[in-house]
Protein backbone atom coordinates (compact mmCIF):
# COMPACT_ATOMS: atom_id res chain seq x y z
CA UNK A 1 -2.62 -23.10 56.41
CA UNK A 2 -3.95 -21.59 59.41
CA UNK A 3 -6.27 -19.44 58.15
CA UNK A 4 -7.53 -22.33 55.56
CA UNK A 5 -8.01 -24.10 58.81
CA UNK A 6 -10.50 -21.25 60.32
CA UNK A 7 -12.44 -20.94 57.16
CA UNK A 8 -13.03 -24.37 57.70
CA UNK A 9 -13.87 -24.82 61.20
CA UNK A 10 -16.53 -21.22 60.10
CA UNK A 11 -17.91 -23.84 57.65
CA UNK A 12 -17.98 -26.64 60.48
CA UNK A 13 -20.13 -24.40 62.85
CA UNK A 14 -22.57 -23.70 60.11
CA UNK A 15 -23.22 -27.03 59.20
CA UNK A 16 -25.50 -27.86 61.64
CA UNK A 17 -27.37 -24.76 61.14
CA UNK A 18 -27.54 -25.76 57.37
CA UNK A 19 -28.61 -29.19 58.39
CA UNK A 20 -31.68 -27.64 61.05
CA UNK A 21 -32.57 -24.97 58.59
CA UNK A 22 -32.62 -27.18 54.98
CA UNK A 23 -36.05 -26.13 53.27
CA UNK A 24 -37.22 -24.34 56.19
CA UNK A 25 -38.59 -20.63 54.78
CA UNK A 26 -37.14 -17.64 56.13
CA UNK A 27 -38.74 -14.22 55.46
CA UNK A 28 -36.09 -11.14 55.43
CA UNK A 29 -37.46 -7.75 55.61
CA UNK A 30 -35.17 -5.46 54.36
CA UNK A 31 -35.29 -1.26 54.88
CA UNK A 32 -33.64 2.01 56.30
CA UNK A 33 -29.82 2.01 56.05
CA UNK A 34 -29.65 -1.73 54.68
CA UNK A 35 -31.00 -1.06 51.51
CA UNK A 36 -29.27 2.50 51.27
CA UNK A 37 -25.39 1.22 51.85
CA UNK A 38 -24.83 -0.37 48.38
CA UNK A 39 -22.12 -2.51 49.73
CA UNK A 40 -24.11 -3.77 52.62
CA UNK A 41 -27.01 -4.49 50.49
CA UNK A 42 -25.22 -6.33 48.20
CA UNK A 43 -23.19 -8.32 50.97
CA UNK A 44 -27.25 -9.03 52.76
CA UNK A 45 -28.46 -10.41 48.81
CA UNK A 46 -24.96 -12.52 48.93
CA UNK A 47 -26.01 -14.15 52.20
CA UNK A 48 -29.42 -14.81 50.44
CA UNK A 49 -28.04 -16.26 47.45
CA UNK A 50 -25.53 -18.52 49.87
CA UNK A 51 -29.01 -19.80 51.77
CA UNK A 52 -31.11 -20.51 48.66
CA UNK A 53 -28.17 -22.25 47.39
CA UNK A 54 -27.44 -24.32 50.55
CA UNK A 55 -31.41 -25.78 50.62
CA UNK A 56 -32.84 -22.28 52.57
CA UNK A 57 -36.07 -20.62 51.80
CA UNK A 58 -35.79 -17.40 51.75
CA UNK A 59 -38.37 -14.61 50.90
CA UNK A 60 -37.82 -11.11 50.81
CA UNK A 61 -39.90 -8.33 52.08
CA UNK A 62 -38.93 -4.93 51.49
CA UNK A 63 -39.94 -1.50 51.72
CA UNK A 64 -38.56 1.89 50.51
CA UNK A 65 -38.89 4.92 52.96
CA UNK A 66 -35.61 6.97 52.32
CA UNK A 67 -36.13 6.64 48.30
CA UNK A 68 -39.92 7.55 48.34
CA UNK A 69 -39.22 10.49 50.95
CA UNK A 70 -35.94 11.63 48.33
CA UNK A 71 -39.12 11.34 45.67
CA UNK A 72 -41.89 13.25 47.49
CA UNK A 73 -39.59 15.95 47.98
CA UNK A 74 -38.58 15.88 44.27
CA UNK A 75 -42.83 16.25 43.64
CA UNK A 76 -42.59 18.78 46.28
CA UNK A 77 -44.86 16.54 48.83
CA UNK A 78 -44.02 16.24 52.33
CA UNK A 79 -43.57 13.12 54.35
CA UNK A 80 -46.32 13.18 57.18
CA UNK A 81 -46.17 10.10 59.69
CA UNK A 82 -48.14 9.05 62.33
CA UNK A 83 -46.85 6.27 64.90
CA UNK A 84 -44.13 5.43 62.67
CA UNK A 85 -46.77 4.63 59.59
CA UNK A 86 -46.57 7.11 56.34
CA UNK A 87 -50.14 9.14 55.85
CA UNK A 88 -50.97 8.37 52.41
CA UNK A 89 -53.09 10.11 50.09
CA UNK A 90 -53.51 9.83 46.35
CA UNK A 91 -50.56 11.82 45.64
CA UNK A 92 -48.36 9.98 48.09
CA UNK A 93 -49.86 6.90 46.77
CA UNK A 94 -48.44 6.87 43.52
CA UNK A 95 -45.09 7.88 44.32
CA UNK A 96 -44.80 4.43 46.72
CA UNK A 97 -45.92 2.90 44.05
CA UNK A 98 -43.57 3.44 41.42
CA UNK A 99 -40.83 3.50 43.91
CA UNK A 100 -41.34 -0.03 44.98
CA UNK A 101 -42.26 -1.36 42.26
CA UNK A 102 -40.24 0.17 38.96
CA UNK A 103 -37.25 1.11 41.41
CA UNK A 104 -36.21 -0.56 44.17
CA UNK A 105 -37.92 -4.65 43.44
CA UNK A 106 -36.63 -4.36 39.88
CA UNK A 107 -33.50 -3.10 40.99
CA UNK A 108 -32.97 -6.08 43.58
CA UNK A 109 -34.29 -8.89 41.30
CA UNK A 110 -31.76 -7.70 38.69
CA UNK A 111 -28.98 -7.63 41.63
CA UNK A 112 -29.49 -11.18 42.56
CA UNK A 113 -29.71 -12.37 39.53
CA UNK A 114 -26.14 -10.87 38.96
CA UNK A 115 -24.85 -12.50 42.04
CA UNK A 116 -26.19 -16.01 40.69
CA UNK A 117 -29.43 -16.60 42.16
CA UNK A 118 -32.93 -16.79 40.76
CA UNK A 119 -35.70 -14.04 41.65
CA UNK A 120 -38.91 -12.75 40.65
CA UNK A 121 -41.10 -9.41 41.96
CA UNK A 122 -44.40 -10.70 43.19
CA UNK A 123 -46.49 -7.38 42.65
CA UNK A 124 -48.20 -8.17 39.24
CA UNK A 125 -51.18 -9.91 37.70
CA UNK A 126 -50.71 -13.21 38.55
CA UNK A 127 -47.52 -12.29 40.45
CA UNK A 128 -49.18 -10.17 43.35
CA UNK A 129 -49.03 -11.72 46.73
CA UNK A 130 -50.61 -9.39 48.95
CA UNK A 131 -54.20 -8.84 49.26
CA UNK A 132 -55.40 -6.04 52.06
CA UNK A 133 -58.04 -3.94 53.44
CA UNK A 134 -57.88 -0.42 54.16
CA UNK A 135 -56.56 0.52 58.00
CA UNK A 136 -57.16 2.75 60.52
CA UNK A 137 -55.21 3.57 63.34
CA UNK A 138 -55.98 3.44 66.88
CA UNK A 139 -54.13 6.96 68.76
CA UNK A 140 -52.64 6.47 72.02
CA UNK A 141 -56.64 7.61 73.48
CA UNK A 142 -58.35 5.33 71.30
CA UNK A 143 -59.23 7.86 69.18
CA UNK A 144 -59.30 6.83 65.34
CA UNK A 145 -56.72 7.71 63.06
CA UNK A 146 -57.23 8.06 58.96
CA UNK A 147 -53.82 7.17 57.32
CA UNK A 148 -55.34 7.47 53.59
CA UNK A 149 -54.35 4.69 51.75
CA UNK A 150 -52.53 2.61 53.74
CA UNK A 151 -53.65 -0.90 54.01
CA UNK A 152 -53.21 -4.23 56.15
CA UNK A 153 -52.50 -7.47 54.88
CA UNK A 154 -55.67 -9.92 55.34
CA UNK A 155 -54.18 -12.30 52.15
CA UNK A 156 -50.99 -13.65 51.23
CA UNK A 157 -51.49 -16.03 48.03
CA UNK A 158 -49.39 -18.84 50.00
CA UNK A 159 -49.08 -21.31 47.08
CA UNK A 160 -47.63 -18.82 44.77
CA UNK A 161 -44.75 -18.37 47.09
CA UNK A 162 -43.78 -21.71 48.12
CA UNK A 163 -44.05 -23.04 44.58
CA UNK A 164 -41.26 -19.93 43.54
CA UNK A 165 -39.24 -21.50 47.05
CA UNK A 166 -39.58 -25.19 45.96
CA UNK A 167 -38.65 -23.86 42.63
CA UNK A 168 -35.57 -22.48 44.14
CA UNK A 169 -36.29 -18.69 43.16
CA UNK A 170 -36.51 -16.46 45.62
CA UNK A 171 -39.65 -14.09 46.08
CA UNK A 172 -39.27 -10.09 46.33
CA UNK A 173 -42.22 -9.17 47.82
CA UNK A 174 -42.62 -5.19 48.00
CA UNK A 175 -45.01 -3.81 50.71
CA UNK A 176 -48.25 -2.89 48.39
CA UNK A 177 -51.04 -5.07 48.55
CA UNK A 178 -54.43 -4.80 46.82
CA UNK A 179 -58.00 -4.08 48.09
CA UNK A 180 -61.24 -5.35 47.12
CA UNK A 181 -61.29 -3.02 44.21
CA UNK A 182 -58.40 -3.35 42.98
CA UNK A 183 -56.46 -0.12 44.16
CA UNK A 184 -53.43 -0.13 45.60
CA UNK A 185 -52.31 -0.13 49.49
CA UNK A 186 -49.38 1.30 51.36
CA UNK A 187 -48.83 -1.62 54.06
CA UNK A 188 -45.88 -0.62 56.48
CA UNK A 189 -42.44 -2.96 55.37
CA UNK A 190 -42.58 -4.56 58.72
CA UNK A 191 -46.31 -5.27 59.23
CA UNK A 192 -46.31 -6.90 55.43
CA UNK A 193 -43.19 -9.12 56.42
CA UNK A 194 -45.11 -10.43 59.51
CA UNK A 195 -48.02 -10.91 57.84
CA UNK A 196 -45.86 -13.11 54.94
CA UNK A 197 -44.21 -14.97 57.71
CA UNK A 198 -47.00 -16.03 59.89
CA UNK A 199 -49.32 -17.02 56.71
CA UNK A 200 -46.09 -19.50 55.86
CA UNK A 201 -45.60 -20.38 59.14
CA UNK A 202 -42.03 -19.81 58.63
CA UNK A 203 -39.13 -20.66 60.73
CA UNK A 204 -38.15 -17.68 61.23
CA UNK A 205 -39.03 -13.67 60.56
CA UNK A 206 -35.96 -11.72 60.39
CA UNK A 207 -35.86 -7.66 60.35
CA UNK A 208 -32.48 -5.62 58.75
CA UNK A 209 -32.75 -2.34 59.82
CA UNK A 210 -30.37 0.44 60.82
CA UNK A 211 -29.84 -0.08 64.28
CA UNK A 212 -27.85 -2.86 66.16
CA UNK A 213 -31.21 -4.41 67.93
CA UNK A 214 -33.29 -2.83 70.70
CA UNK A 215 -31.18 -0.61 72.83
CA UNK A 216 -31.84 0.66 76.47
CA UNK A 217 -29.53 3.31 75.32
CA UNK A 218 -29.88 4.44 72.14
CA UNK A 219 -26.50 6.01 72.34
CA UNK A 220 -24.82 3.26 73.62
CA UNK A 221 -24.68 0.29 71.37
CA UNK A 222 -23.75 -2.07 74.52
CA UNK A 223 -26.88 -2.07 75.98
CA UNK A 224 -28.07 -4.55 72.98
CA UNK A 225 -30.93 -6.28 74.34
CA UNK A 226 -30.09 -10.12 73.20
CA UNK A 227 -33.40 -11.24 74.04
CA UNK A 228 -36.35 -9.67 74.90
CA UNK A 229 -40.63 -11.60 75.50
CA UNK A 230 -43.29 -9.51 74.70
CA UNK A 231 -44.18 -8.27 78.66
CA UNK A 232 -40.35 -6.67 78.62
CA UNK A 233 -41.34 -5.41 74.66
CA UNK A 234 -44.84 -3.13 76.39
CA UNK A 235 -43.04 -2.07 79.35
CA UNK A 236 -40.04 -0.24 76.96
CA UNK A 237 -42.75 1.05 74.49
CA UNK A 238 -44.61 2.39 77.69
CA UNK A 239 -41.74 4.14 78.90
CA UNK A 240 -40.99 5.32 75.91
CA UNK A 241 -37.19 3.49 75.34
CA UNK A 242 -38.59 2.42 72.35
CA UNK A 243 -40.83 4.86 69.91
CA UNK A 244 -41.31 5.87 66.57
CA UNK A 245 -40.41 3.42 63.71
CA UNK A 246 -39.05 0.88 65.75
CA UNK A 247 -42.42 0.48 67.16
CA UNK A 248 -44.06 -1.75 64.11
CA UNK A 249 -40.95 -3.49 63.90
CA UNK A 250 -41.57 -4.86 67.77
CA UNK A 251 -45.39 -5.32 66.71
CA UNK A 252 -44.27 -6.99 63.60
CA UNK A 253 -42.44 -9.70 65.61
CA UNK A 254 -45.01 -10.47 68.03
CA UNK A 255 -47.61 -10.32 65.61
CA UNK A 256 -45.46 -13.30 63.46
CA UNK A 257 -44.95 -15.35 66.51
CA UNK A 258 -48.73 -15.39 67.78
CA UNK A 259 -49.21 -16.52 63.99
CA UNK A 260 -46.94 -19.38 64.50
CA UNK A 261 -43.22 -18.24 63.43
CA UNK A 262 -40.80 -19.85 65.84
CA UNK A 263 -38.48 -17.23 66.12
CA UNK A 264 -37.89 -13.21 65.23
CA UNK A 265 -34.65 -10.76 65.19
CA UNK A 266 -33.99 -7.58 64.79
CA UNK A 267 -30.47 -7.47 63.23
CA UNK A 268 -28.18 -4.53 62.00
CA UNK A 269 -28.29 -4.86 58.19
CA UNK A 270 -25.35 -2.30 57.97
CA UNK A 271 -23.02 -4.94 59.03
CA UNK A 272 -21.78 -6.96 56.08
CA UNK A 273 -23.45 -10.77 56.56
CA UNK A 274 -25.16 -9.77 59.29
CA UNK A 275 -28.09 -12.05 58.40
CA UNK A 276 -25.67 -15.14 57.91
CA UNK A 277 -24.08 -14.23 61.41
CA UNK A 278 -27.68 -14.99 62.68
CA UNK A 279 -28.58 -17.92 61.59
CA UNK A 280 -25.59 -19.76 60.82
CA UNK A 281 -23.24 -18.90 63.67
CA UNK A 282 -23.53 -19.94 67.65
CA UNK A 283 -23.30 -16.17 68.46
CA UNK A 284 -25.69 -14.42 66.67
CA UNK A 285 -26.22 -10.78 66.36
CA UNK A 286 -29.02 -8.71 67.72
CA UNK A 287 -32.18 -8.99 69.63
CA UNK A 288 -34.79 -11.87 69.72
CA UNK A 289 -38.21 -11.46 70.28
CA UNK A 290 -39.93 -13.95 71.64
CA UNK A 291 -43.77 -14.46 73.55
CA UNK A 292 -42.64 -15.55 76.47
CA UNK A 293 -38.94 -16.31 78.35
């Protein structure tokens, strides 16, 4: 009886959540460990099953480093990155690609369906959501850096994914978009999600990686940063607490909330529900990222 009586009181807490969030989109970028642990990605497409069902929005972003890297080095091409964004040439190109596409969306559209939700891959025809322009990269010295094909998001075809939302299927967005001509872009997992999440003024922009949040200590997984405004976000990317990859994923959350998403996390996808521990629970998991305190 007691434990009946704690699931119940967990459902209690989350009801006002449910209540505050009901048809309100969410965009979930999943990547790194989170989409490698089989079990944790299955327990993160559970929790986004569980919020379609309960009157959520989500959308899923996602992109695909560890399998494309495990590919290149099958095709016996090496990874080259540059502030945390893949250098993409031809080669490279179609490797991300096919990865993203054939592999990894397909495989997570089928894996939701199994659970008992409704999904579709937006990266087709009449199914492509993104819409970029080629990007180049400004170096710590302002120098300009060529990345090859790797793109920006200037377009997200809005109506297309609030009509799957209303519809109650949930959009798996990989991180390709397409030029001017038609060719294909490389647009870094994180950027794309901001981009998706500001253009649908979402409620909220939500990042699963493989890390507990933004740590003063990388080695110590208590100095979790709960909360952190974009002056404290420079100042630790200046010092150099926070570098490489984790870099976009700070610019990706800033980016989404100048655009007009109320609030971003960085959560630890690793940790089974993690992403229903966020938003449905008083404590919440992570670190928020916010303009200003």
């Amino acid at each position: 009886m007691n434990d009946a009586i704690r699931k119940a009181d967990v459902l209690i807490e989350a009801l006002g959540y449910i209540r505050t969030f009901r048809n309100r989109l969410t965009v979930i970028k999943l990547g790194g460990s989170a989409m490698e642990d089989a079990d944790a990605l299955r327990a993160t497409l559970q929790d986004v099953v569980f919020m379609e069902t309960v009157g959520m929005r989500p959308v899923l972003v996602h992109g695909g480093g560890k399998p494309i890297d495990r590919a290149m080095a099958a095709a016996g091409l090496q990874t080259k990155k540059i502030l945390g964004r893949r250098v993409t040439d031809h080669a490279t190109l179609e490797i991300v690609v096919r990865v993203l596409r054939e592999e990894i969306n397909a495989a997570m559209v089928d894996q939701i369906r199994q659970l008992g939700g409704r999904a579709v891959g937006l990266h087709s025809g009449s199914l492509q959501a993104l819409f970029g322009e080629q990007q180049v990269l400004e170096g710590p010295d302002g120098e300009h850096i060529d990345l090859g094909r790797v793109g920006r998001v200037t377009r997200v075809d809005v109506n297309l994914v609030n009509d799957l939302c209303v519809a109650g299927v949930v959009p798996v967005i990989p991180s390709l978009a397409l030029d001017a001509q038609g060719g294909w872009l490389n647009v870094n997992a994180d950027t794309a999600a901001a981009a998706v999440a500001a253009n649908l003024q979402a409620e909220k922009l939500v990042l699963l990686t493989d890390t507990p949040g933004i740590l003063l200590d990388r080695k110590d997984e208590n100095s979790l940063m709960s909360s952190l405004d974009a002056e404290r976000c420079h100042d630790l990317i200046a010092r150099g607490v926070v570098d490489e990859g984790m870099i976009p994923k700070i610019e990706a959350c800033l980016e989404s909330v100048r655009g007009g998403v109320r609030k971003t996390h960085i959560i630890d996808g690793r940790v089974r529900h993690s992403l229903l521990l966020e938003i449905y629970t008083d404590r919440g998991v992570g670190t928020e990222i916010v303009l200003h305190r």
